[in-house]
Protein backbone atom coordinates (compact mmCIF):
# COMPACT_ATOMS: atom_id res chain seq x y z
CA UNK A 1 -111.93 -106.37 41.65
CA UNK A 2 -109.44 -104.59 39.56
CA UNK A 3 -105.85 -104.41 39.60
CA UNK A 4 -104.50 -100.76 39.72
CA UNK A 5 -106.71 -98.08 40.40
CA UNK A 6 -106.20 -94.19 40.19
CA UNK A 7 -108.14 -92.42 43.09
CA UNK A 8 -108.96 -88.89 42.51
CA UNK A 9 -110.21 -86.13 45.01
CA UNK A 10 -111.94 -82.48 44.78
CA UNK A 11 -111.78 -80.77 47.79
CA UNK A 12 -114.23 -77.77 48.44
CA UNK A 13 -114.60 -75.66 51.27
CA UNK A 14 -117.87 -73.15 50.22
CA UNK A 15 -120.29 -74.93 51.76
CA UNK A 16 -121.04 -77.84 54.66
CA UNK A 17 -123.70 -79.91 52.58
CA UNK A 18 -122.38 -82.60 50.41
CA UNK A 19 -123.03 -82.66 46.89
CA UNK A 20 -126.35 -84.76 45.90
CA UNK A 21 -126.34 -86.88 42.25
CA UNK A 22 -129.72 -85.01 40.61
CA UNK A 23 -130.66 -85.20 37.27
CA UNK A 24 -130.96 -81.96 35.92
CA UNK A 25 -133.18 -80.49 33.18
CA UNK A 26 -132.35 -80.87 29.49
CA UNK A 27 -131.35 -77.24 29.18
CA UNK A 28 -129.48 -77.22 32.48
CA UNK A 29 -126.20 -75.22 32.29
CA UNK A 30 -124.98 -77.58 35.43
CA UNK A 31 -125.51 -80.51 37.88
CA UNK A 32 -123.93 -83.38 35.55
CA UNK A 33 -120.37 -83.93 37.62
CA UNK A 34 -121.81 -86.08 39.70
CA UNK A 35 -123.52 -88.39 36.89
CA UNK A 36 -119.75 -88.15 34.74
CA UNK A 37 -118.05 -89.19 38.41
CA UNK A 38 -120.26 -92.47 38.01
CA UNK A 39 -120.27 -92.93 34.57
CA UNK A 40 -116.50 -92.89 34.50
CA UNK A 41 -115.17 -94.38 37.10
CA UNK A 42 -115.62 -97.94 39.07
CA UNK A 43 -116.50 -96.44 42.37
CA UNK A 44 -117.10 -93.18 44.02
CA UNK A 45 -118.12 -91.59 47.44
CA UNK A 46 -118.23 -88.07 49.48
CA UNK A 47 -116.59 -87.20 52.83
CA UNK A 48 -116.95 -84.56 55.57
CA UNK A 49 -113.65 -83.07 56.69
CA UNK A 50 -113.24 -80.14 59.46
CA UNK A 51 -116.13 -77.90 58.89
CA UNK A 52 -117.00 -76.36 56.07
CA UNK A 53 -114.43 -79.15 54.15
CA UNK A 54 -115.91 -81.87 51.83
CA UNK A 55 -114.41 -84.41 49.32
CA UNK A 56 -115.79 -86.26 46.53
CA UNK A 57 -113.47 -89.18 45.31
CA UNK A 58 -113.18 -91.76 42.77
CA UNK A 59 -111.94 -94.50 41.86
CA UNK A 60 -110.98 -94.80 38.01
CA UNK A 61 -109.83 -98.30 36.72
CA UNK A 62 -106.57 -98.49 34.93
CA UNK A 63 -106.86 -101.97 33.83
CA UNK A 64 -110.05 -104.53 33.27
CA UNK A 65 -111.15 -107.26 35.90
């Protein structure tokens, strides 16, 4: 477990359908946020709000276990 934590959200309202880790082609101009969310940080999920809301979140550490 760690000790202090910084949890950070992006809300987006475009769409109802959350966002899906992939792994995109080499010469793919998008689809790596989700792969830097879990790279970077110690945990990370998505929620449904009131419709059309979502929210991805994560959890960065700010000091080691």
């Amino acid at each position: 477990m760690y000790d202090d934590v910084l949890r950070i959200e992006v809300v987006d309202t475009r769409s109802e359908s959350l966002p899906v880790k992939r792994a995109p082609a080499a010469d793919s101009e998008s689809g790596r946020g989700l792969l830097l969310v879990e790279a970077l940080s110690v945990r990370w999920g998505t929620e449904h709000g009131p419709f059309p809301r979502k929210t991805v979140w994560a959890e960065v550490a700010l000091t080691g276990s």
